[in-house]
N, C-alpha and C. Protein backbone atom coordinates (compact mmCIF):
# COMPACT_ATOMS: atom_id res chain seq x y z
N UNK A 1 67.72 102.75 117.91
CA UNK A 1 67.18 101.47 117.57
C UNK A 1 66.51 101.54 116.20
N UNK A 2 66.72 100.42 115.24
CA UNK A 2 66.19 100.90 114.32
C UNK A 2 65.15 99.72 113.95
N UNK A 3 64.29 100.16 113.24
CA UNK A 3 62.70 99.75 113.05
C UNK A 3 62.67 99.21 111.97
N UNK A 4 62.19 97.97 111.59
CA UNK A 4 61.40 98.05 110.06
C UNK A 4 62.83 96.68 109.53
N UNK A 5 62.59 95.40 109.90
CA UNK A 5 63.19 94.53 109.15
C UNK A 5 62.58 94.16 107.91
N UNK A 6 63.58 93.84 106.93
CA UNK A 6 63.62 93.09 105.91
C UNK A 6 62.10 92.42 106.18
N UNK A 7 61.22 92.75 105.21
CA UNK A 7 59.59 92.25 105.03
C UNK A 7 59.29 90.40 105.11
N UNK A 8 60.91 89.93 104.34
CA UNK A 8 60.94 88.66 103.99
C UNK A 8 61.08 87.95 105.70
N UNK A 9 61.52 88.78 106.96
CA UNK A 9 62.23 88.42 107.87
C UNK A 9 60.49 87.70 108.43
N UNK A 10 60.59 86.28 109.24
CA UNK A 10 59.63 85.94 110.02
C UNK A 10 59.97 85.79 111.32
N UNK A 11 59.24 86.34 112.26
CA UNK A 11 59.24 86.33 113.24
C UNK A 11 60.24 84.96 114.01
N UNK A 12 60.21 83.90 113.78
CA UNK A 12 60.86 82.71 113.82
C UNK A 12 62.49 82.98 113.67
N UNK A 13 62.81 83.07 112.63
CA UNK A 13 63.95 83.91 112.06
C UNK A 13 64.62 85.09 112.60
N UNK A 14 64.14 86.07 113.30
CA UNK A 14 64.13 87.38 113.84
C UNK A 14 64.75 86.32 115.19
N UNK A 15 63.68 85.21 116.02
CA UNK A 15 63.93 85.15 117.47
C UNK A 15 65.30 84.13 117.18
N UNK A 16 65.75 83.69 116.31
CA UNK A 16 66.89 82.66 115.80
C UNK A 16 68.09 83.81 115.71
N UNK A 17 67.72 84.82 115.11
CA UNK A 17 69.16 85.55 114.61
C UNK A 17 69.24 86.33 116.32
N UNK A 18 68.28 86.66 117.07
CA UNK A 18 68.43 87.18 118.35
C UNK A 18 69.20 85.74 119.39
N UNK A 19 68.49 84.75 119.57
CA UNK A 19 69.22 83.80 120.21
C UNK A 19 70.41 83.80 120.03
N UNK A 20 70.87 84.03 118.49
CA UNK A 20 72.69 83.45 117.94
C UNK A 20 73.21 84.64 118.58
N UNK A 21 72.82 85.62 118.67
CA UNK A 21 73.70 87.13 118.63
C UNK A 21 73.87 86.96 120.03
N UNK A 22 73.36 86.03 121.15
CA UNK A 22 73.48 86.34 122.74
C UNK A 22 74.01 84.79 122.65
N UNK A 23 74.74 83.88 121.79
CA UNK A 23 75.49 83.04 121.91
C UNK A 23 74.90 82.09 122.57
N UNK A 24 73.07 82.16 122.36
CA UNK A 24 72.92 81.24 123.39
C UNK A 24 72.45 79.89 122.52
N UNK A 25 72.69 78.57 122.80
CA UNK A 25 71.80 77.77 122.19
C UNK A 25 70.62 77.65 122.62
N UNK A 26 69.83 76.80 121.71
CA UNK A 26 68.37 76.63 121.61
C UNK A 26 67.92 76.01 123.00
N UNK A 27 68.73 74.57 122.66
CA UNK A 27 69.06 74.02 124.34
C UNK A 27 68.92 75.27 125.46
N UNK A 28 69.46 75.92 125.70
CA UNK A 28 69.65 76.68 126.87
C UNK A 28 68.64 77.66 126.42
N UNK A 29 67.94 78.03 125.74
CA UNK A 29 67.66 79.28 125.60
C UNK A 29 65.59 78.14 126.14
N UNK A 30 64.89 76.96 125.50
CA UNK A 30 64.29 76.21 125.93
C UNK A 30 64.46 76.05 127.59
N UNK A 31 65.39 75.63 127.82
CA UNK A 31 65.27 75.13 129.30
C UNK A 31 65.16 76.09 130.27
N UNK A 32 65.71 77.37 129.78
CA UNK A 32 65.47 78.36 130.47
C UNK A 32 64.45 79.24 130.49
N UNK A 33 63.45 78.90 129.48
CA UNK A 33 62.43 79.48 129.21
C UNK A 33 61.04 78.56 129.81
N UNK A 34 61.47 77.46 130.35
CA UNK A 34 60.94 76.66 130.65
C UNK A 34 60.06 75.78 129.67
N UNK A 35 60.03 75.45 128.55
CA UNK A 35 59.32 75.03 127.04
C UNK A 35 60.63 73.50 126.35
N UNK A 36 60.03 72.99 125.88
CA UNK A 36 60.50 71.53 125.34
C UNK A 36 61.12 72.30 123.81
N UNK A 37 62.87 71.55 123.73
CA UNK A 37 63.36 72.26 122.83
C UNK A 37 62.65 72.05 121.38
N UNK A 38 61.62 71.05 121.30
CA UNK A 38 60.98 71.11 119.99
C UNK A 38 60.18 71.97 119.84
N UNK A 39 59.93 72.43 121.02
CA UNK A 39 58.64 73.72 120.81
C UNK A 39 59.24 75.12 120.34
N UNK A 40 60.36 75.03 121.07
CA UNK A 40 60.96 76.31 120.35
C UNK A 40 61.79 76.39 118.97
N UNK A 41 61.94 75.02 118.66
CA UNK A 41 62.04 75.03 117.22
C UNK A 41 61.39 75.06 116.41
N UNK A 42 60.05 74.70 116.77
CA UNK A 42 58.76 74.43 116.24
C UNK A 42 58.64 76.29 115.48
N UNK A 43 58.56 77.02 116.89
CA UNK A 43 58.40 78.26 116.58
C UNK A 43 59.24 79.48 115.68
N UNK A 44 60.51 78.71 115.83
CA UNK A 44 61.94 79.69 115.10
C UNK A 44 61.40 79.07 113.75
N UNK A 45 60.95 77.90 113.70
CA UNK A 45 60.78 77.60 112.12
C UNK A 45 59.70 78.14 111.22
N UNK A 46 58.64 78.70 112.05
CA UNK A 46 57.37 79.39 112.21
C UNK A 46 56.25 78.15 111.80
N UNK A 47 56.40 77.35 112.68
CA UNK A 47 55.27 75.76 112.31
C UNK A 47 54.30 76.10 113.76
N UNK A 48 54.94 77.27 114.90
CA UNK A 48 53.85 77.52 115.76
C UNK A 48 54.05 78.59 116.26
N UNK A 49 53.39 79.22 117.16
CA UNK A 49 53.20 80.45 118.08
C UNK A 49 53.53 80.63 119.37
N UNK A 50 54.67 80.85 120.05
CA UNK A 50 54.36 80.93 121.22
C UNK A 50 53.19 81.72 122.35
N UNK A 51 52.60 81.16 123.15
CA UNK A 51 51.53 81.38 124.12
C UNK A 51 51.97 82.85 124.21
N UNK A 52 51.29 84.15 124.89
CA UNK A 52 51.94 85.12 125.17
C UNK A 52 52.93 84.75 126.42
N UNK A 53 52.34 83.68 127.55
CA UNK A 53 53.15 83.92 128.80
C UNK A 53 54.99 83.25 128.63
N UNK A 54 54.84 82.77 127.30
CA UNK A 54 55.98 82.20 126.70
C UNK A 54 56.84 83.08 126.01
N UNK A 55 55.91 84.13 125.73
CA UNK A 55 57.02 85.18 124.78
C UNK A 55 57.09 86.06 125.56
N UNK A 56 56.46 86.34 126.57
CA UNK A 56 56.79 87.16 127.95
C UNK A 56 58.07 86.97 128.49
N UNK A 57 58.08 85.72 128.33
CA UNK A 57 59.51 84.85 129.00
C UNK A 57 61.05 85.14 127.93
N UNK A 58 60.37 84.73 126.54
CA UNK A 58 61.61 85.20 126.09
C UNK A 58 62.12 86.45 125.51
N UNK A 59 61.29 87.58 126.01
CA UNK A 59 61.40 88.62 125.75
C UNK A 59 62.50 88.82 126.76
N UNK A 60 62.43 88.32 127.94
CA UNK A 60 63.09 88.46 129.21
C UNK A 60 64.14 88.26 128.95
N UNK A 61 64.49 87.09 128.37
CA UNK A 61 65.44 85.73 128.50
C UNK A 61 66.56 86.69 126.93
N UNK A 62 66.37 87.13 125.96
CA UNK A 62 66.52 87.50 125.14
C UNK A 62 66.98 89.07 125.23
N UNK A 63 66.74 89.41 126.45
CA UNK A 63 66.84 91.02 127.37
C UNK A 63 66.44 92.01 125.66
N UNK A 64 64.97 91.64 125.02
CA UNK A 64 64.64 92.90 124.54
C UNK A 64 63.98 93.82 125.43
N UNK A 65 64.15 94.96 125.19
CA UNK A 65 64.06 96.44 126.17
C UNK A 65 62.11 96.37 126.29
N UNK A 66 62.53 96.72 127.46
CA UNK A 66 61.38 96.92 127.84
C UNK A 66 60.69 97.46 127.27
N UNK A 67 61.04 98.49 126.97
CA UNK A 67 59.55 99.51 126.13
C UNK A 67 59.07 98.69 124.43
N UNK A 68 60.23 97.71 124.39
CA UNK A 68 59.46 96.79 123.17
C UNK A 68 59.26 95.59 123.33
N UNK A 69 58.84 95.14 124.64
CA UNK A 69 58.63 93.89 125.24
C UNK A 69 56.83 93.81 124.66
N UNK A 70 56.05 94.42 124.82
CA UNK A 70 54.51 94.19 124.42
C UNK A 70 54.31 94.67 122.64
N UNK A 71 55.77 95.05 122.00
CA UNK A 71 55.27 95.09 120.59
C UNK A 71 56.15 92.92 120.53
N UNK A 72 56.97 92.85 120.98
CA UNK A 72 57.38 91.83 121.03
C UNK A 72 56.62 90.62 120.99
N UNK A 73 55.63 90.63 122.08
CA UNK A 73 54.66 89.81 122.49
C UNK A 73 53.58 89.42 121.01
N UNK A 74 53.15 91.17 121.05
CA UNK A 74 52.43 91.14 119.55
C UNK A 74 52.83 90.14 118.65
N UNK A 75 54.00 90.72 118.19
CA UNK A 75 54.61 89.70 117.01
C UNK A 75 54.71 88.72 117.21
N UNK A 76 54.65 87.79 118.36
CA UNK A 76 55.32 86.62 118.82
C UNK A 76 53.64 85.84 118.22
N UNK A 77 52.73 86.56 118.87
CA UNK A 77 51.61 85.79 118.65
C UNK A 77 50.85 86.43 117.36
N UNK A 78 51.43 86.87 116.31
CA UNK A 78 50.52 87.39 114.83
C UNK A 78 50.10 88.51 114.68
N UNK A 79 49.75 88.85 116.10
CA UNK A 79 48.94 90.46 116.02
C UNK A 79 49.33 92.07 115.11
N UNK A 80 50.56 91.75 115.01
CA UNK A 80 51.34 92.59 114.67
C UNK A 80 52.47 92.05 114.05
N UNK A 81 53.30 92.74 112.37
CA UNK A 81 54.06 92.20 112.14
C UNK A 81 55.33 92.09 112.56
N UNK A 82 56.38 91.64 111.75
CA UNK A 82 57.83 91.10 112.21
C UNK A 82 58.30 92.53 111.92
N UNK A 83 58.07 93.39 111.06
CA UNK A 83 58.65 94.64 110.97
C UNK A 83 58.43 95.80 112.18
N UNK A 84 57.45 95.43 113.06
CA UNK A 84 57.38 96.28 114.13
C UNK A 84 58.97 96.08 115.08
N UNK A 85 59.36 95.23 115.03
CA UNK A 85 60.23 94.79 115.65
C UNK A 85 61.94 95.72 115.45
N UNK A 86 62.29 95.96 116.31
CA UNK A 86 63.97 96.40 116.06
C UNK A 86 64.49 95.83 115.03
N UNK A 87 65.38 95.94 113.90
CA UNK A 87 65.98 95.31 113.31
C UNK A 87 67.35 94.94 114.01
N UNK A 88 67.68 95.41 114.48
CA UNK A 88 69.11 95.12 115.44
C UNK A 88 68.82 95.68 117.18
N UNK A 89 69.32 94.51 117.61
CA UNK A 89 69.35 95.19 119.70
C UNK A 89 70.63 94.57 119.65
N UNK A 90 71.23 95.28 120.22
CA UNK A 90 73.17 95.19 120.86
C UNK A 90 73.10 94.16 122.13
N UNK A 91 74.17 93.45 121.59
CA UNK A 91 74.45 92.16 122.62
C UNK A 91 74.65 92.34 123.93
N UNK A 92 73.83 91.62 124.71
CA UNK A 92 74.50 92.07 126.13
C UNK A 92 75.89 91.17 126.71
N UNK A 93 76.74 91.66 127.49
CA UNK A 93 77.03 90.93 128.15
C UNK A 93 77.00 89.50 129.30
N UNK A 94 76.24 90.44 130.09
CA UNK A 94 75.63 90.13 131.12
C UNK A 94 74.49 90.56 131.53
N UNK A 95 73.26 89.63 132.21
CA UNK A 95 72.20 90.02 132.26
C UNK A 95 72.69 91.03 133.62
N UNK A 96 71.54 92.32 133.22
CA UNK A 96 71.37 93.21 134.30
C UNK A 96 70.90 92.42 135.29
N UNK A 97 70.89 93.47 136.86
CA UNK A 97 70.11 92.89 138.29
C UNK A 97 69.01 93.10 137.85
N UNK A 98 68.32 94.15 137.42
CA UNK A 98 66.99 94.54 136.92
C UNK A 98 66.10 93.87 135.57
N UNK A 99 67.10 93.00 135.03
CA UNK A 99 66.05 91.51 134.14
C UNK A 99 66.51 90.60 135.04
N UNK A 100 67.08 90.71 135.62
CA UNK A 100 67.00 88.96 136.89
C UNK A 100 66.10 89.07 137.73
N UNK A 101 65.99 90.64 138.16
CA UNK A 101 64.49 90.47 139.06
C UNK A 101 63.31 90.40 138.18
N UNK A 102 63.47 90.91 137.09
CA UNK A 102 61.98 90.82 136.04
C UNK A 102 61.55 89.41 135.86
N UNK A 103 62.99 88.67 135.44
CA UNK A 103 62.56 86.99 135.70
C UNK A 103 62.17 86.06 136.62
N UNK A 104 62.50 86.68 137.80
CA UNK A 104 62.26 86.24 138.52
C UNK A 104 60.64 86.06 139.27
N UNK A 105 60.39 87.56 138.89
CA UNK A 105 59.18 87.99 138.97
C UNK A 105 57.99 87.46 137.95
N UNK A 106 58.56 87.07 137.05
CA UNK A 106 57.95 86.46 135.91
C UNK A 106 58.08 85.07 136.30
N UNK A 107 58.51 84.41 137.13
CA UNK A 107 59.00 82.78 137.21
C UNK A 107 57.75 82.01 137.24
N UNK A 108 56.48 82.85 137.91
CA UNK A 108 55.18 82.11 137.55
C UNK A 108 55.41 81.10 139.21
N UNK A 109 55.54 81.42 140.01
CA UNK A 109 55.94 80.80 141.63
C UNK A 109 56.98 79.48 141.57
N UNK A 110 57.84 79.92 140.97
CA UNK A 110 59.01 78.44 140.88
C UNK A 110 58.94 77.95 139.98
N UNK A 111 57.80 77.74 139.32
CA UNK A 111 57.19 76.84 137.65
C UNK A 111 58.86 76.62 136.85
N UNK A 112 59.46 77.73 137.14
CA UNK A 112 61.04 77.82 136.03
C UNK A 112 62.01 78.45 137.21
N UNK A 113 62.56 77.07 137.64
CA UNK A 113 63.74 77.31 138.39
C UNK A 113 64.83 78.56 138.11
N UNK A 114 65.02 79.08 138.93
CA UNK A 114 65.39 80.51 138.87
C UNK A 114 66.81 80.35 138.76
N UNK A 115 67.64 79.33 139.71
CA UNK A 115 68.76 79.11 139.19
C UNK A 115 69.48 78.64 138.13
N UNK A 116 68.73 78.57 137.11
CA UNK A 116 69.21 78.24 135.85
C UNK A 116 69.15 79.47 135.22
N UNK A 117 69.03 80.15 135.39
CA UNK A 117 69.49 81.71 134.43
C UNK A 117 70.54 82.21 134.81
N UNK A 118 71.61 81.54 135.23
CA UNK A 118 72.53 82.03 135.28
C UNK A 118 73.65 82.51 134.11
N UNK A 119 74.01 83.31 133.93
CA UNK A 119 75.20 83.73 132.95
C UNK A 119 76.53 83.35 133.62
């Protein structure tokens, strides 16, 4: 995995070029995150921040690896920059059983209908 994007890269930008690379739209990538698609444009454009329990979600939704899910979070909310971040994570196919139960587990008690993460 490699470390250390382009300085110019903003976090916004970073979660835009990750959405495109998993083919997902914004549409789907919002509804499944449970968030109003202006909010997540709001944020790819960097005009806001997502909450942590929001970038929790699309850390999920986005299947970055676990062990960089809380530098993820960081960046999502300022704490830490966009260069902490992977410069490249490999496309998945298909979500694993083991991020469907993470989401699931993360669903917050139904709050984000579980059957909409489907691939």
């Amino acid at each position: 995995m490699e470390h250390g994007m382009d300085v110019s890269t903003s976090f916004g930008e970073w979660l835009k070029q990750r959405r495109t690379i998993l083919h997902m739209s914004r549409e789907q990538l919002a509804q499944r995150a449970g968030c109003a698609v202006i909010t997540l444009r709001k944020i790819e454009s960097d005009e806001r921040r997502p909450s942590a329990q929001l970038a929790e979600r699309l850390a999920l939704l986005l299947d970055v690896p676990r062990a960089v899910q809380p530098t993820f979070v960081s960046v999502a909310r300022a704490e830490l920059p966009v260069v902490s971040l992977p410069a490249r994570l490999s496309a998945r196919t298909r979500a694993t059983r083991r991020n469907r139960s993470a989401f699931r587990a993360a669903s917050w008690n139904g709050h984000v209908p579980i059957h909409r993460y489907r691939k």
